[in-house]
PDB file of N, CA and C in Angstrom:
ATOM      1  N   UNK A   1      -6.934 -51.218  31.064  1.00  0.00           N
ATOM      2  CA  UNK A   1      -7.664 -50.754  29.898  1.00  0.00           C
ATOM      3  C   UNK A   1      -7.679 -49.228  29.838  1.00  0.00           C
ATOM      4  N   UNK A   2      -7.767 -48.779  30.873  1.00  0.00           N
ATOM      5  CA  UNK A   2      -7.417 -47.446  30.938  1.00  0.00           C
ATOM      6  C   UNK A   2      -6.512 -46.814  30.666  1.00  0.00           C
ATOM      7  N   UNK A   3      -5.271 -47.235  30.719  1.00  0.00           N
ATOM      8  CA  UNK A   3      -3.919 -46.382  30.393  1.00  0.00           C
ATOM      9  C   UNK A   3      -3.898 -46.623  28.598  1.00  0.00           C
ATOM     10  N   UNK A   4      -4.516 -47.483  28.093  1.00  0.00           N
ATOM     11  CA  UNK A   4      -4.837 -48.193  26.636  1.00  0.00           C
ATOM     12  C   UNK A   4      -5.345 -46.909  26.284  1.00  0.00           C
ATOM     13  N   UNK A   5      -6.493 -46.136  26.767  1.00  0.00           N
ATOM     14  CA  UNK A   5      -7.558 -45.275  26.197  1.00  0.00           C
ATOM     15  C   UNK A   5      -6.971 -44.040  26.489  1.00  0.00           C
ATOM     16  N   UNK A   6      -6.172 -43.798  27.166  1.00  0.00           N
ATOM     17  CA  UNK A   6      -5.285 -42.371  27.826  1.00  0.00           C
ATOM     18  C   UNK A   6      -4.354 -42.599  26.287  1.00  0.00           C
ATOM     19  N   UNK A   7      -3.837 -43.961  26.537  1.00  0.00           N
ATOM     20  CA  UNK A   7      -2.689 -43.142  25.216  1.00  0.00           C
ATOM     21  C   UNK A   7      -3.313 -43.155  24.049  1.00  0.00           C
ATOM     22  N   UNK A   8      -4.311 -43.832  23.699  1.00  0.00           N
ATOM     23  CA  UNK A   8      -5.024 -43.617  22.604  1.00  0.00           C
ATOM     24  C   UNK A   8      -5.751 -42.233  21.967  1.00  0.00           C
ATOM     25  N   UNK A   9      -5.796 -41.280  23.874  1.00  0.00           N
ATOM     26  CA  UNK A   9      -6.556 -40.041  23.392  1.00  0.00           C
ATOM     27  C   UNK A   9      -5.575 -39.053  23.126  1.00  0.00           C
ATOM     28  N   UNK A  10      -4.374 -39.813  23.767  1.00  0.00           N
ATOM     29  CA  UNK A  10      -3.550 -38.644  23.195  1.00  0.00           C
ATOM     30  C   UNK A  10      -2.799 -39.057  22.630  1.00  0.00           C
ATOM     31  N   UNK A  11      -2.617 -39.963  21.849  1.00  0.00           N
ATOM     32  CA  UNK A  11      -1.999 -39.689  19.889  1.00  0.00           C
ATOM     33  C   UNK A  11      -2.878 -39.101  19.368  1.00  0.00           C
ATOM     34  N   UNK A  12      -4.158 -39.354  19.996  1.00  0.00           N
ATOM     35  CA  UNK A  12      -5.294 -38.612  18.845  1.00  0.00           C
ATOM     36  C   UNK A  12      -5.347 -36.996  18.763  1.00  0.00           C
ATOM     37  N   UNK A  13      -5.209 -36.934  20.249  1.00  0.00           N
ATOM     38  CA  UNK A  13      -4.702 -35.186  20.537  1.00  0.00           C
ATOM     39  C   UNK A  13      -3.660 -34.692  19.576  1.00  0.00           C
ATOM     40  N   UNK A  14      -2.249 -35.347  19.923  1.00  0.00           N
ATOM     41  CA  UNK A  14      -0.971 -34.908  19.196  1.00  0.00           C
ATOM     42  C   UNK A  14      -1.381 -35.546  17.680  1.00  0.00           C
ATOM     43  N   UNK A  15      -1.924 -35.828  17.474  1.00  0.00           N
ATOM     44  CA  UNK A  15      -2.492 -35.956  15.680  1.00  0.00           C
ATOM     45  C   UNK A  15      -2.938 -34.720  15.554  1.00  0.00           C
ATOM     46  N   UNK A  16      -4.319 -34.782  16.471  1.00  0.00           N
ATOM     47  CA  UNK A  16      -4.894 -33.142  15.929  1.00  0.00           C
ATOM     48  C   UNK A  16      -4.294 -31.905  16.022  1.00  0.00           C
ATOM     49  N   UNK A  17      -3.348 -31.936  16.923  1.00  0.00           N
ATOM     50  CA  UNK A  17      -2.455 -30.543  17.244  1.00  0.00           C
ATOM     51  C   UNK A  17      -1.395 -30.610  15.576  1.00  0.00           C
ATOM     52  N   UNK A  18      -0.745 -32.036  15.307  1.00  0.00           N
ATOM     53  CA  UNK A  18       0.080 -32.041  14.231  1.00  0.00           C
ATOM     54  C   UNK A  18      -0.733 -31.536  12.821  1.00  0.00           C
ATOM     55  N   UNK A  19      -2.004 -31.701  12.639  1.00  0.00           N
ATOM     56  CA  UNK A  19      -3.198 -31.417  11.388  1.00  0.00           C
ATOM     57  C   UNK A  19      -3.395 -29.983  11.815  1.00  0.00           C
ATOM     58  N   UNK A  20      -3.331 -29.458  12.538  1.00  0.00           N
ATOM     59  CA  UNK A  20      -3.804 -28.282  12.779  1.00  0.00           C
ATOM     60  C   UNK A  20      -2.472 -27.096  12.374  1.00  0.00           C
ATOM     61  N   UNK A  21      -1.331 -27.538  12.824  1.00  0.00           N
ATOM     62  CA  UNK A  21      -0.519 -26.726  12.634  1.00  0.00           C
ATOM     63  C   UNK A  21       0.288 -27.134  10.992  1.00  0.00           C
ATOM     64  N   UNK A  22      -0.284 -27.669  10.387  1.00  0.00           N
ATOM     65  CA  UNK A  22      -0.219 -28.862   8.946  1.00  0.00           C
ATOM     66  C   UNK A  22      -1.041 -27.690   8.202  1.00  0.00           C
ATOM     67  N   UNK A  23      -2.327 -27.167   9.160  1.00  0.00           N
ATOM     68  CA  UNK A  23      -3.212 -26.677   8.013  1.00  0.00           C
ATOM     69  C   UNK A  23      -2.951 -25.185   8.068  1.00  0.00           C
ATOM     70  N   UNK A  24      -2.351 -24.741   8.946  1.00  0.00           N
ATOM     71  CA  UNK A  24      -2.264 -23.616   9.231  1.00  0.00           C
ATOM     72  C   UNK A  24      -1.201 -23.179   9.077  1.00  0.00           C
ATOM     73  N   UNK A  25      -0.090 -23.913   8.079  1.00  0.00           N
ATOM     74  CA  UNK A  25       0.995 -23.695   7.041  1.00  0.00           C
ATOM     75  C   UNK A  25       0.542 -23.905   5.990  1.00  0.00           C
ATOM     76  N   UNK A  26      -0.574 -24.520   5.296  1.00  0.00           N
ATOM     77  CA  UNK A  26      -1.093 -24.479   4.214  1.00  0.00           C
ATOM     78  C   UNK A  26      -1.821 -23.251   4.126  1.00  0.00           C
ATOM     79  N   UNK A  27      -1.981 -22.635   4.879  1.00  0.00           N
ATOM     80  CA  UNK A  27      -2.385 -21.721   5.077  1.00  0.00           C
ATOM     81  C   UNK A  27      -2.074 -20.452   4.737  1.00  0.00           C
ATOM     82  N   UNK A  28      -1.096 -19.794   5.353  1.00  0.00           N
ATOM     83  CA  UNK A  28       0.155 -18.892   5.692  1.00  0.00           C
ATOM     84  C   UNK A  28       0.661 -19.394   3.776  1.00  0.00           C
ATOM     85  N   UNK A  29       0.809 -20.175   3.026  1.00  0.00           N
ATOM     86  CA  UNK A  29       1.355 -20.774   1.921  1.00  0.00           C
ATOM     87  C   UNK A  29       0.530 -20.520   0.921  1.00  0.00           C
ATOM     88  N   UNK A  30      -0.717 -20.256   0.952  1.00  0.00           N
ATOM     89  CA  UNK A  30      -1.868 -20.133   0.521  1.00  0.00           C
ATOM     90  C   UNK A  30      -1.842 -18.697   0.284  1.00  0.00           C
ATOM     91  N   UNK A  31      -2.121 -17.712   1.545  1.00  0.00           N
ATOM     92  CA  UNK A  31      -2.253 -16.302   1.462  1.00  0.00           C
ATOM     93  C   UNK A  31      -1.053 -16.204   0.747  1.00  0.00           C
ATOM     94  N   UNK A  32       0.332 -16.567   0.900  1.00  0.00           N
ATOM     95  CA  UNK A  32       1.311 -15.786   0.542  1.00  0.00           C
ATOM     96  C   UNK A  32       1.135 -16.010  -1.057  1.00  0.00           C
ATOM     97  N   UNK A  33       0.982 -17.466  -1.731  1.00  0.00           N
ATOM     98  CA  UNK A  33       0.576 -17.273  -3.114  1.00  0.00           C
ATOM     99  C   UNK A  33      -0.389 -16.421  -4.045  1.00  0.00           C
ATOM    100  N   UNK A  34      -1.306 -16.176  -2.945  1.00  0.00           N
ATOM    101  CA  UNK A  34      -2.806 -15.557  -3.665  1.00  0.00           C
ATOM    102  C   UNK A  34      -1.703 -13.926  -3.443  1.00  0.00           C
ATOM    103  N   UNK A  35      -1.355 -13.289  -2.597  1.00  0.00           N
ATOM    104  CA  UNK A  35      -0.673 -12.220  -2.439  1.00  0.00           C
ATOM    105  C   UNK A  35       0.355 -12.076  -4.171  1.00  0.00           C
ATOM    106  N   UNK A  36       1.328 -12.749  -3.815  1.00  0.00           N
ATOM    107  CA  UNK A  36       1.981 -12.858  -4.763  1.00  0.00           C
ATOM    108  C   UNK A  36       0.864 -12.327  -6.402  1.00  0.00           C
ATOM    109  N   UNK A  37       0.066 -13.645  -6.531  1.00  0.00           N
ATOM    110  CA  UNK A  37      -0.700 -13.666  -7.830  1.00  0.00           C
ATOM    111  C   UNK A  37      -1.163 -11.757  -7.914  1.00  0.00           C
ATOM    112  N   UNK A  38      -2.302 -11.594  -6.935  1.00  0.00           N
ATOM    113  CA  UNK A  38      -2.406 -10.079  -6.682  1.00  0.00           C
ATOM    114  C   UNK A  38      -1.573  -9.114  -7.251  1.00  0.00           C
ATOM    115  N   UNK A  39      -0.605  -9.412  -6.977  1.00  0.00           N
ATOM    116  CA  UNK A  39       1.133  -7.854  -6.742  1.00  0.00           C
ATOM    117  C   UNK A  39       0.822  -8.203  -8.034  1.00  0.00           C
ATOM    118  N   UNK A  40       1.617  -9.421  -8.677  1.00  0.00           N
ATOM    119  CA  UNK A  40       1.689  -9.288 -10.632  1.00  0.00           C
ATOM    120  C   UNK A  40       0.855  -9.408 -11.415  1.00  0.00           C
ATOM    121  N   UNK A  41      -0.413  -9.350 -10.870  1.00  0.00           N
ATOM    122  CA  UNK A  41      -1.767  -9.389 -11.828  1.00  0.00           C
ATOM    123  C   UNK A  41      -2.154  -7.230 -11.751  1.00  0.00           C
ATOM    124  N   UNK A  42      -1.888  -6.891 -10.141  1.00  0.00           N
ATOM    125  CA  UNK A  42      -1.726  -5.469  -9.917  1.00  0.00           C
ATOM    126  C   UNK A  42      -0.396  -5.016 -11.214  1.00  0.00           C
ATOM    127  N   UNK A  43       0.069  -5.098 -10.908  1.00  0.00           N
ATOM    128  CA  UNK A  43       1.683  -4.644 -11.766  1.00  0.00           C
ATOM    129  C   UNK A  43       1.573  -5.136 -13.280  1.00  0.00           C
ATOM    130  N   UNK A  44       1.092  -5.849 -13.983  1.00  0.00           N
ATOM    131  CA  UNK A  44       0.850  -6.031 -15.042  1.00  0.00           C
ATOM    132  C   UNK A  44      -0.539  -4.977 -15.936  1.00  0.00           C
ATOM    133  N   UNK A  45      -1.366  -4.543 -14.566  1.00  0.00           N
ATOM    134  CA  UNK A  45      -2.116  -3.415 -15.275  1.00  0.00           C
ATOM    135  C   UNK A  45      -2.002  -2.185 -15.188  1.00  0.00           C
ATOM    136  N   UNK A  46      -0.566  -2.060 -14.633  1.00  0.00           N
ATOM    137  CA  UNK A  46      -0.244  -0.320 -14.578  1.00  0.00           C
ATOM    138  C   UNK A  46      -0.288   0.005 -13.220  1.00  0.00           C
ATOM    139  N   UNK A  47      -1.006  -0.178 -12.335  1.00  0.00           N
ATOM    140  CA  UNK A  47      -1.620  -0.068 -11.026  1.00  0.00           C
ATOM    141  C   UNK A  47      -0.907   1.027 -10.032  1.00  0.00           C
ATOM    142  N   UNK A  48      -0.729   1.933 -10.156  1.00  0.00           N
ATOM    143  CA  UNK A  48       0.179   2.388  -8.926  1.00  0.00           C
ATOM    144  C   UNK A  48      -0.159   2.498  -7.700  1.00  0.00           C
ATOM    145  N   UNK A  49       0.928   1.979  -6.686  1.00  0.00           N
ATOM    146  CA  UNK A  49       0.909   1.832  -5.269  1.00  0.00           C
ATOM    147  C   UNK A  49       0.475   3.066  -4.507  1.00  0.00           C
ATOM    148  N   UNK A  50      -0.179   3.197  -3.256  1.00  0.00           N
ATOM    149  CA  UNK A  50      -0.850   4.046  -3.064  1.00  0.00           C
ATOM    150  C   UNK A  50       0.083   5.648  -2.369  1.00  0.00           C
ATOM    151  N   UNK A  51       1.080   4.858  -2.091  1.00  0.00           N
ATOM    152  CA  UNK A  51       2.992   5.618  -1.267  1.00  0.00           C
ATOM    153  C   UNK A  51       3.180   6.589  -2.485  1.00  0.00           C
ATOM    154  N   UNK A  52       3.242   5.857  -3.437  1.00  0.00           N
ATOM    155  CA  UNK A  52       3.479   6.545  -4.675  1.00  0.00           C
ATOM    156  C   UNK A  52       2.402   7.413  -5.132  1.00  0.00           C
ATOM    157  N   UNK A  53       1.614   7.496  -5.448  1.00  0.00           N
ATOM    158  CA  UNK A  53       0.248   7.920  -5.746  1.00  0.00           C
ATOM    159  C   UNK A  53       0.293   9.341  -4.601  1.00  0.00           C
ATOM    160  N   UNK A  54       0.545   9.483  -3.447  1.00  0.00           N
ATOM    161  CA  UNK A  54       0.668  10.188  -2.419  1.00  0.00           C
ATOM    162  C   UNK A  54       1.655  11.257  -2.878  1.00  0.00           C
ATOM    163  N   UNK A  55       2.889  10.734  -2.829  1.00  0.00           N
ATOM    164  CA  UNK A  55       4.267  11.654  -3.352  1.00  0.00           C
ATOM    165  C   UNK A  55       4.029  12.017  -4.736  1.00  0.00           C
ATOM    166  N   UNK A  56       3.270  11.444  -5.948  1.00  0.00           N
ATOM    167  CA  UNK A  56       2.748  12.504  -6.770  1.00  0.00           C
ATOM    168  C   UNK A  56       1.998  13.831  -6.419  1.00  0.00           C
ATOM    169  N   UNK A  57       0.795  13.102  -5.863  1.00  0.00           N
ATOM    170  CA  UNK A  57       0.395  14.432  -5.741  1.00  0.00           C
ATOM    171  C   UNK A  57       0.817  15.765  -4.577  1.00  0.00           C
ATOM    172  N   UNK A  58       1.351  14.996  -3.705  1.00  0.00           N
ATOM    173  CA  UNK A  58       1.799  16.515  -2.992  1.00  0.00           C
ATOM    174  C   UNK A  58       2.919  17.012  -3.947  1.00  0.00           C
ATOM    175  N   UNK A  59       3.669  16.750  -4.484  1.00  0.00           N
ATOM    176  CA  UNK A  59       4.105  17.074  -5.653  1.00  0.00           C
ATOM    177  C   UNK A  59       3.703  18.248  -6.716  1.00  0.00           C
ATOM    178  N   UNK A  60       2.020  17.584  -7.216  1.00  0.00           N
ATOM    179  CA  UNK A  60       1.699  18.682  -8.013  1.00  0.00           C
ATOM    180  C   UNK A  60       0.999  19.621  -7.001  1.00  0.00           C
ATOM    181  N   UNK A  61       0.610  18.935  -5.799  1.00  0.00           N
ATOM    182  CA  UNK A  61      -0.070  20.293  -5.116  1.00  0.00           C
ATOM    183  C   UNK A  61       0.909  21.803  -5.307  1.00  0.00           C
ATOM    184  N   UNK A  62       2.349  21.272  -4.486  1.00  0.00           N
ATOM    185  CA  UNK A  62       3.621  21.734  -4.624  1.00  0.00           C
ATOM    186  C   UNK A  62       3.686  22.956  -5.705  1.00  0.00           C
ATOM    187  N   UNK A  63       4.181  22.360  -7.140  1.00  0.00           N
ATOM    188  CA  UNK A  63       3.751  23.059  -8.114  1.00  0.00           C
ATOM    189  C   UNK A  63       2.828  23.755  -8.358  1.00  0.00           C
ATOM    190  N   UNK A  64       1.456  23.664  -7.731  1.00  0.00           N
ATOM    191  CA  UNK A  64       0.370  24.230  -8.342  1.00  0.00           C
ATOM    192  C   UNK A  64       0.492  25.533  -7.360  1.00  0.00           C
ATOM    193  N   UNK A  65       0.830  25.613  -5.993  1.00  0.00           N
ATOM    194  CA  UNK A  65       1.171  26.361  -5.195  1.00  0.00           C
ATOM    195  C   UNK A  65       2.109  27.431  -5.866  1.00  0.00           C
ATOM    196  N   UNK A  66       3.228  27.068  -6.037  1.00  0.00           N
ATOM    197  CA  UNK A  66       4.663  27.779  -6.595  1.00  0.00           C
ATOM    198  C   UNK A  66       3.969  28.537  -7.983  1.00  0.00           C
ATOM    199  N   UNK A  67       3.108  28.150  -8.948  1.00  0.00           N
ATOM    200  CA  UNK A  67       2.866  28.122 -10.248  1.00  0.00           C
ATOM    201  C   UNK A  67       1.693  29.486  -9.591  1.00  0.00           C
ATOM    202  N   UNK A  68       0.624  29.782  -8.490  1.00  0.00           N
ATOM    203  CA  UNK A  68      -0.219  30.494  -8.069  1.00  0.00           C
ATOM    204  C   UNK A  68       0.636  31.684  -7.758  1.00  0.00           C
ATOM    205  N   UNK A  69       2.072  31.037  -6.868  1.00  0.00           N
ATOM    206  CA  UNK A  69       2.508  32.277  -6.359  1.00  0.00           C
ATOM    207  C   UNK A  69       3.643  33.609  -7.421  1.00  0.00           C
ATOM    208  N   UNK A  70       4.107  32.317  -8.660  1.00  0.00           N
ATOM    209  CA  UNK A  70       4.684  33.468  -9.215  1.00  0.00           C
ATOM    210  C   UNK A  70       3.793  33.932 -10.505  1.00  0.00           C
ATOM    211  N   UNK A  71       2.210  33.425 -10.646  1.00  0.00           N
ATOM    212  CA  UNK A  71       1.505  34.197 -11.375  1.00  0.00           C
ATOM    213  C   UNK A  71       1.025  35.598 -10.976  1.00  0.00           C
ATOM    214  N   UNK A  72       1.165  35.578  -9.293  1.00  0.00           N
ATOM    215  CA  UNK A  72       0.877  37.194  -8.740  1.00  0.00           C
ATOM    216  C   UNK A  72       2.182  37.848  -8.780  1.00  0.00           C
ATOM    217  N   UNK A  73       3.102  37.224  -8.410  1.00  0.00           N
ATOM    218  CA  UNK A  73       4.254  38.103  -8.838  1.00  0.00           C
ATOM    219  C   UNK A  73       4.187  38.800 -10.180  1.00  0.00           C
ATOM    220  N   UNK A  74       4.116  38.246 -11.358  1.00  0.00           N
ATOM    221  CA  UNK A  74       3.914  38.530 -12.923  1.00  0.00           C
ATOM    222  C   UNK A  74       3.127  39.773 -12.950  1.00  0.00           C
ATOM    223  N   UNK A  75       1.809  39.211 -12.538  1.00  0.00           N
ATOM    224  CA  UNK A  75       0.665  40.345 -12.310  1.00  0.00           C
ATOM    225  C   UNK A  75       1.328  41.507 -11.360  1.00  0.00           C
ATOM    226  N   UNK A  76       1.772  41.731 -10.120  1.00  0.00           N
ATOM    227  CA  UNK A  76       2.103  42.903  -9.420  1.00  0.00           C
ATOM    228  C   UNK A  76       3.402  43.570 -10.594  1.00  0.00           C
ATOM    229  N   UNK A  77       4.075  42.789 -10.613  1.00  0.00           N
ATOM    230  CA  UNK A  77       5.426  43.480 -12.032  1.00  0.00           C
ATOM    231  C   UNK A  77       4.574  44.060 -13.132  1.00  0.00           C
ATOM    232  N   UNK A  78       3.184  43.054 -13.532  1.00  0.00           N
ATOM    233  CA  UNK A  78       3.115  43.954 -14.908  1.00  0.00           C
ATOM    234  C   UNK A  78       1.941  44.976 -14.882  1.00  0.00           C
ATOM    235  N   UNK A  79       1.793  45.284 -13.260  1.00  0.00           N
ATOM    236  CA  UNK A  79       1.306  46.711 -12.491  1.00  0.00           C
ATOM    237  C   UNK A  79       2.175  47.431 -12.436  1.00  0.00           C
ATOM    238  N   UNK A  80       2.873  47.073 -11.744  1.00  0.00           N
ATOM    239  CA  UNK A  80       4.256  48.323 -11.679  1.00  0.00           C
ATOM    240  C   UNK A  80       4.736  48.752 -12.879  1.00  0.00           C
ATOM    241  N   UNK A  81       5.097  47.772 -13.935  1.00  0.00           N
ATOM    242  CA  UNK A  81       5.177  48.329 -15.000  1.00  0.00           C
ATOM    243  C   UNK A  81       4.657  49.204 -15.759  1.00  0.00           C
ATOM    244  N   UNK A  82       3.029  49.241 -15.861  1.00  0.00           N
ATOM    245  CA  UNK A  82       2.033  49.582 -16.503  1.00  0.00           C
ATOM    246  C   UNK A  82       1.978  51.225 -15.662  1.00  0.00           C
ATOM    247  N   UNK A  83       2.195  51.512 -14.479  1.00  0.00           N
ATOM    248  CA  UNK A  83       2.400  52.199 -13.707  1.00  0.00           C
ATOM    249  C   UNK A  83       3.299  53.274 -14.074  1.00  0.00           C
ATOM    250  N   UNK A  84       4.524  52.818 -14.360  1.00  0.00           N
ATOM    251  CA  UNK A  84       5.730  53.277 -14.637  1.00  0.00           C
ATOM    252  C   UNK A  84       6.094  54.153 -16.074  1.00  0.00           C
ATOM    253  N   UNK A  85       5.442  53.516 -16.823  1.00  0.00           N
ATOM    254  CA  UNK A  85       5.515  53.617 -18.648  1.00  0.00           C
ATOM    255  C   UNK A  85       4.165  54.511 -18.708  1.00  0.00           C
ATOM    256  N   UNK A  86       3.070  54.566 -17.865  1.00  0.00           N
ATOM    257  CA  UNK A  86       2.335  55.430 -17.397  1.00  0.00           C
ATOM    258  C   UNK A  86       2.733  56.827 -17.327  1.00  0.00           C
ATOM    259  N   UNK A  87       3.416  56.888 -16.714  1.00  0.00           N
ATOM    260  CA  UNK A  87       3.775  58.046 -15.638  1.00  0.00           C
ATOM    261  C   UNK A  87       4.582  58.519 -16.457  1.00  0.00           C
TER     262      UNK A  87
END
């Protein structure tokens, strides 16, 4: 009667190990759909990614830098100038 109840506990085992790794592909199947839904519900409202969003703005930092440095240039030229037509 005993070897009866041994194999009985373990189909029941290898059942639960088979449901478990059953649910835990429903799983993994699950996140990856809800992901999916996310990205084209994101992408359908414009959304930009955050990689991107990054390389804009150092971008305009970039510019705003370059745009500071040749407004003093302008200004020292239209000293010297003013200087010059002066004199």
């Amino acid at each position: 009667m005993s070897t009866g109840t041994n194999r009985m506990m373990d189909e029941f085992a290898r059942l639960m190990t088979d449901a478990a790794g059953a649910a835990q592909s429903v799983r993994k199947e699950a996140e990856t759909a809800f992901q999916v839904q996310v990205e084209r519900l994101l992408n359908s409202m414009d959304v930009v990614k955050r990689e991107e969003f990054e390389v804009v703005r150092e971008m305009a930092i970039k510019a705003r830098d370059e745009n500071d440095a040749l407004l003093a240039r302008i200004e020292a030229l239209e000293v010297k100038l003013a200087a010059t037509t002066q004199g």
